[in-house]
N, C-alpha and C. Protein backbone atom coordinates (compact mmCIF):
# COMPACT_ATOMS: atom_id res chain seq x y z
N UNK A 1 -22.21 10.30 23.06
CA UNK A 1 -21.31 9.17 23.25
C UNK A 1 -21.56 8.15 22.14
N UNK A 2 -20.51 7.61 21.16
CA UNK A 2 -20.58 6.80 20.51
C UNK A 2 -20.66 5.32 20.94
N UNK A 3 -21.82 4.11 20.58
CA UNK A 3 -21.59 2.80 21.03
C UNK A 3 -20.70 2.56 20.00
N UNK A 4 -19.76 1.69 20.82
CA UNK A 4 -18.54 1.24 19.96
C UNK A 4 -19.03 -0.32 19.41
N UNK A 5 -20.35 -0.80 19.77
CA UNK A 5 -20.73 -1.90 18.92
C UNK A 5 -21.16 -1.77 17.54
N UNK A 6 -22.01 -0.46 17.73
CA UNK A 6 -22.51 -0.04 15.78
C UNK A 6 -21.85 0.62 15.30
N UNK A 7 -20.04 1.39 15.67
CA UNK A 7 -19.18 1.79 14.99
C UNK A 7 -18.37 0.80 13.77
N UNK A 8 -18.09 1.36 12.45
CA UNK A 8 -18.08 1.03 11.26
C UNK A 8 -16.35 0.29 12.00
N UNK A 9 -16.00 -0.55 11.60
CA UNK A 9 -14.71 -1.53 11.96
C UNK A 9 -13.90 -0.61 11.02
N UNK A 10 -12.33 -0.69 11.52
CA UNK A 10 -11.49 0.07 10.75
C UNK A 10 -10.78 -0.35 9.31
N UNK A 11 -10.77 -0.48 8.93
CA UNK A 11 -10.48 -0.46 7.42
C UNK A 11 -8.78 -1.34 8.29
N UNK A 12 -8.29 -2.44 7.36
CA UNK A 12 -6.96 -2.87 7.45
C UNK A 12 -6.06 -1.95 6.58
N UNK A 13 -4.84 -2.43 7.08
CA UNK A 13 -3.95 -1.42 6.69
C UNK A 13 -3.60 -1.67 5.07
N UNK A 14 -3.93 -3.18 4.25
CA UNK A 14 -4.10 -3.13 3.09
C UNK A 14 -5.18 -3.01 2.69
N UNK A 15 -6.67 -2.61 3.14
CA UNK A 15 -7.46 -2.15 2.96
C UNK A 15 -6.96 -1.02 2.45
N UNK A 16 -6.31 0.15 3.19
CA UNK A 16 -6.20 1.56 3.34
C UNK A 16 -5.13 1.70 2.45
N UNK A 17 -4.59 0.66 1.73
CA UNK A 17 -3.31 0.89 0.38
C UNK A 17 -3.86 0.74 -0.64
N UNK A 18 -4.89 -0.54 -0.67
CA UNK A 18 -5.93 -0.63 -1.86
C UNK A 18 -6.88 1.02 -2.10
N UNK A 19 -7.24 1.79 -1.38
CA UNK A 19 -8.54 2.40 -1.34
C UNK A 19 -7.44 3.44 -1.86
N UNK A 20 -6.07 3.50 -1.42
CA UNK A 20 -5.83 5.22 -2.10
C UNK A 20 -4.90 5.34 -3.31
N UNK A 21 -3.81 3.88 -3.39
CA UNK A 21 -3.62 3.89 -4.61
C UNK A 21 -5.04 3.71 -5.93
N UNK A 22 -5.86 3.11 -5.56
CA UNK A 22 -6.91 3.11 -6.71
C UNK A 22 -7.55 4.40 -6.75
N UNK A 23 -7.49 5.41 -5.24
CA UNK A 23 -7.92 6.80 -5.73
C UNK A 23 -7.15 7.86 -6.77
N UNK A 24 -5.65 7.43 -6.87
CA UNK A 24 -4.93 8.35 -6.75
C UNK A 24 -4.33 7.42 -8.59
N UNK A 25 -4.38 6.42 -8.36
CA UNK A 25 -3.96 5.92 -10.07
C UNK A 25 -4.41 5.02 -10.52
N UNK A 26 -5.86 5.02 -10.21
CA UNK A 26 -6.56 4.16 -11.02
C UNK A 26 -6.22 3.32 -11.56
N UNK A 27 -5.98 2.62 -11.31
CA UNK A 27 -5.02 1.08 -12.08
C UNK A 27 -5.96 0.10 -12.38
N UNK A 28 -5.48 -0.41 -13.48
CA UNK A 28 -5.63 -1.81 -14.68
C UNK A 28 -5.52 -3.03 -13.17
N UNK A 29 -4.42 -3.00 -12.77
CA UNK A 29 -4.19 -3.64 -12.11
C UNK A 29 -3.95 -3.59 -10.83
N UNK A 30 -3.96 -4.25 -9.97
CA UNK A 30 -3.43 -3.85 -8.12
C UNK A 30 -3.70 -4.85 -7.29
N UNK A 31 -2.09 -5.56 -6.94
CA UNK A 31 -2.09 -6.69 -6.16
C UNK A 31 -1.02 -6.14 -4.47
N UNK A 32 -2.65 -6.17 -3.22
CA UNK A 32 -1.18 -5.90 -2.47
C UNK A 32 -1.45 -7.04 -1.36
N UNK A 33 -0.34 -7.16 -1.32
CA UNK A 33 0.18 -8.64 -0.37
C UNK A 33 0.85 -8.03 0.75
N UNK A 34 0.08 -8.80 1.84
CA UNK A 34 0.55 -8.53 2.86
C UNK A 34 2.06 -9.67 3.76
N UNK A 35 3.07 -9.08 3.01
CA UNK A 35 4.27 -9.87 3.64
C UNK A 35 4.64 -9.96 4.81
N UNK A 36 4.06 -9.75 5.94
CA UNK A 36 4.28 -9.40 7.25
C UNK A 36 4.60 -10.73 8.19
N UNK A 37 4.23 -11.80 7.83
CA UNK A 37 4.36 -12.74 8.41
C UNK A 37 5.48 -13.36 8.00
N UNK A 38 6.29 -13.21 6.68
CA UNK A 38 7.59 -13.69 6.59
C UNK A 38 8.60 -12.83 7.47
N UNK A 39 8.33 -11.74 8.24
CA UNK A 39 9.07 -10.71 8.90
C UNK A 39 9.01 -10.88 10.62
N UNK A 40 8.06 -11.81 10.66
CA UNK A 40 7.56 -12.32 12.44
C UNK A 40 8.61 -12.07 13.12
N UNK A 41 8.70 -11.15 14.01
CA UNK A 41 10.17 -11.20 15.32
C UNK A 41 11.28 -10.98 14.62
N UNK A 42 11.23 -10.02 12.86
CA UNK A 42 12.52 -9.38 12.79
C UNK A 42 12.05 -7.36 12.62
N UNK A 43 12.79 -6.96 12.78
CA UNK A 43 13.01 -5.34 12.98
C UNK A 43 11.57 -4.59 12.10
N UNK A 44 11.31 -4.01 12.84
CA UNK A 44 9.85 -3.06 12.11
C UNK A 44 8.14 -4.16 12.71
N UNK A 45 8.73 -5.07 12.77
CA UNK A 45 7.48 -5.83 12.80
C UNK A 45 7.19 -5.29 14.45
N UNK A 46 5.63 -4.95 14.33
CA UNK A 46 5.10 -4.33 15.58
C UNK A 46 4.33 -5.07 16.16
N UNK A 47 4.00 -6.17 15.62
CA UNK A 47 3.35 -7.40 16.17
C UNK A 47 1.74 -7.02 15.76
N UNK A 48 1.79 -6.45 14.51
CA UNK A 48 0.22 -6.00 14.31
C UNK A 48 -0.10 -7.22 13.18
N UNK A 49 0.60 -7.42 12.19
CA UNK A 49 0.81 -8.40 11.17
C UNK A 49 0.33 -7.65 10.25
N UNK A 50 0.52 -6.55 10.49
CA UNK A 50 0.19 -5.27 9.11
C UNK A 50 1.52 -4.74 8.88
N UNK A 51 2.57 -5.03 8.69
CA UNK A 51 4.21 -4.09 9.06
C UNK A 51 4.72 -3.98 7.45
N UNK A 52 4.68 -5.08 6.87
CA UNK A 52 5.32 -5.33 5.40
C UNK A 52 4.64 -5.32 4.40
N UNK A 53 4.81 -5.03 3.30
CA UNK A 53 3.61 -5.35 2.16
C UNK A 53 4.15 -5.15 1.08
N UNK A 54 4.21 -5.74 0.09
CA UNK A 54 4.64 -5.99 -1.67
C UNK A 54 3.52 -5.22 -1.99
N UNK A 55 3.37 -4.27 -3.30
CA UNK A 55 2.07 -3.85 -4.17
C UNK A 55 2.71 -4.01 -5.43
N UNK A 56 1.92 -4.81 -6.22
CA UNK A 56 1.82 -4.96 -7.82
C UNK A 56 0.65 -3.56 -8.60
N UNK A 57 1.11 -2.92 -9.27
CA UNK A 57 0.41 -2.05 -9.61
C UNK A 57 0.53 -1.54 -11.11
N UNK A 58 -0.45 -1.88 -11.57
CA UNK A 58 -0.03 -1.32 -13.12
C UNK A 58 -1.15 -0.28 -13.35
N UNK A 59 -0.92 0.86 -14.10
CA UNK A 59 -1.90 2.04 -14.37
C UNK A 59 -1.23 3.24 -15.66
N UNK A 60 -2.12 3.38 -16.00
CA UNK A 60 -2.20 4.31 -17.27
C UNK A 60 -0.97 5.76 -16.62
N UNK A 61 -1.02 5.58 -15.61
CA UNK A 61 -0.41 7.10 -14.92
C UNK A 61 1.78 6.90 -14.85
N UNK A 62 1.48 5.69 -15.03
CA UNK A 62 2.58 5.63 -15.41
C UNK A 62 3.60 5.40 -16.27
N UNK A 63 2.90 5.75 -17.67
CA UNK A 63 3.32 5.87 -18.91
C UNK A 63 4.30 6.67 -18.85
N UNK A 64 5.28 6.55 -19.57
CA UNK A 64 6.55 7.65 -19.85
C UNK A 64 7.02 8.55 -18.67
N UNK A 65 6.78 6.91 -17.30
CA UNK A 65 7.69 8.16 -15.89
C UNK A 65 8.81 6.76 -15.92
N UNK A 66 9.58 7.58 -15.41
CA UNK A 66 10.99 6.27 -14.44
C UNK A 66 10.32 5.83 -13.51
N UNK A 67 10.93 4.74 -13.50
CA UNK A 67 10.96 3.44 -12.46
C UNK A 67 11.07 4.87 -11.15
N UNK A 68 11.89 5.35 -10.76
CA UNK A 68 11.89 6.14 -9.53
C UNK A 68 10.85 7.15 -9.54
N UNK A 69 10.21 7.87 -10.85
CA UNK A 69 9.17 8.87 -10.15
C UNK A 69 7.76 7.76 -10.41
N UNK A 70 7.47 6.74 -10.86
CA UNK A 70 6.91 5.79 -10.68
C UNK A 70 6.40 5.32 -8.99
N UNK A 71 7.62 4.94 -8.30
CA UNK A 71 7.71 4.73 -7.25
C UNK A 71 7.29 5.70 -6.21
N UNK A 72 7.66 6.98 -6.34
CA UNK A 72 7.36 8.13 -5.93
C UNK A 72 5.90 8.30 -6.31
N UNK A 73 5.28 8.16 -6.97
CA UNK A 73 3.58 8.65 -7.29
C UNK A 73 3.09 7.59 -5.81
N UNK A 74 4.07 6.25 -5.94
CA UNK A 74 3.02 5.30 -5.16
C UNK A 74 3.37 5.82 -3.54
N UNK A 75 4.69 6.30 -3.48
CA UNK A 75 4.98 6.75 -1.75
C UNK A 75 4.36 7.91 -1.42
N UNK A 76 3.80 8.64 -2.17
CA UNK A 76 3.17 9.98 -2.23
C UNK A 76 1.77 9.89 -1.77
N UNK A 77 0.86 8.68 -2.32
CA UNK A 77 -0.11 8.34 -1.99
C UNK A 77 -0.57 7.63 -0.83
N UNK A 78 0.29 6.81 -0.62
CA UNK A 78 0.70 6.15 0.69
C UNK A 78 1.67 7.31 1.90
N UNK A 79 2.03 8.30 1.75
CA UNK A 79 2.71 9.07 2.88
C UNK A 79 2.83 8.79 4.32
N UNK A 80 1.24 8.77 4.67
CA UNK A 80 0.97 8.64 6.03
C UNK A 80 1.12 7.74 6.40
N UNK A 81 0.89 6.66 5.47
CA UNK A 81 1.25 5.65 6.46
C UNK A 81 2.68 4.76 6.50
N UNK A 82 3.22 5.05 5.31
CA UNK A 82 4.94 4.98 5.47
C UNK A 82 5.03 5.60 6.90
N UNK A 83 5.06 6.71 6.81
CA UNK A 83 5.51 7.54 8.04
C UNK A 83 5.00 6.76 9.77
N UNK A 84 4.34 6.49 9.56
CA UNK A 84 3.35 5.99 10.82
C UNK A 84 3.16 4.27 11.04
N UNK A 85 2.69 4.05 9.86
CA UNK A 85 2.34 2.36 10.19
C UNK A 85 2.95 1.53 9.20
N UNK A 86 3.49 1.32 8.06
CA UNK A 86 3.96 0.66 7.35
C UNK A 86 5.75 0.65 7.49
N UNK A 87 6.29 -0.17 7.95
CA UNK A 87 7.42 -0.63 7.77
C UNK A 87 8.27 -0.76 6.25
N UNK A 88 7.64 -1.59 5.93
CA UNK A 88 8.62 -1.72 4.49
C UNK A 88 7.38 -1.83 3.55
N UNK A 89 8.07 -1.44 2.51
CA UNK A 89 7.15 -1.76 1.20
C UNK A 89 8.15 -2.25 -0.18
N UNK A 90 7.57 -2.95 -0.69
CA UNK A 90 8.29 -3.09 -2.05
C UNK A 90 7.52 -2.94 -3.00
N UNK A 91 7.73 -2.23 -4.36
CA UNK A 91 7.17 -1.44 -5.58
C UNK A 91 7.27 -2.43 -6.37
N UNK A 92 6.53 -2.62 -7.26
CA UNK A 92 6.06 -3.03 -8.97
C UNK A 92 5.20 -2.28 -9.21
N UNK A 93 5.73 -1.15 -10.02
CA UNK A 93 5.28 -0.32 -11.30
C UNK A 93 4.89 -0.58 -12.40
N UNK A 94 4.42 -0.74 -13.15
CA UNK A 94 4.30 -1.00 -14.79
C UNK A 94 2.86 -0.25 -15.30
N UNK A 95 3.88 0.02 -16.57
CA UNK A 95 2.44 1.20 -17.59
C UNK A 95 1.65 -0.54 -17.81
N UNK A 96 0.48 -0.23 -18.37
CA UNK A 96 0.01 -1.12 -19.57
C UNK A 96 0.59 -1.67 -20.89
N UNK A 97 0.81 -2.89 -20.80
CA UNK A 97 1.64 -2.93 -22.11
C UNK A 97 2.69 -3.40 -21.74
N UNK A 98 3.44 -2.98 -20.69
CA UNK A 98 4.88 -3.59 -20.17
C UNK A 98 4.89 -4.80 -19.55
């Protein structure tokens, strides 16, 4: 039986956007904001205050892709939890340099 007092606390849900975009594209840069509170009591919001989130992300991996497979590297990495816990997201892509 596990005590649930010396169990490790769960990682937040921009915890868990930080930890896999930086696994997955190592980025220069990575800002993610949790917008959830401008969304209070409208559609998607689950009352967790984890529902919305902006990510600023700049990384070497996205040199010479489109704005759309750009976007796609970042929903790819994030999957599960689009699917499950994240409501909305909004993208900023950029190589280095841009």
């Amino acid at each position: 039986m596990t005590d649930i007092t010396t169990a490790p606390p769960a990682l937040s849900i921009a915890d868990q956007i930080t930890a896999r975009l930086t696994a997955a594209l190592s980025p220069t840069r990575l800002d993610v904001i949790n917008e959830s509170a401008m969304h209070s009591g409208h559609l998607g919001d689950d009352g967790t205050g984890e529902s919305h989130f902006r990510v600023v992300v700049e990384s070497p991996a996205f040199a010479g892709q489109s704005r759309v497979a750009r976007q796609r590297m970042v929903n790819h990495a994030l999957a599960d939890l689009l699917a499950e816990r994240i409501h909305a997201l909004a993208i900023s892509a950029t190589a280095p340099g841009e």
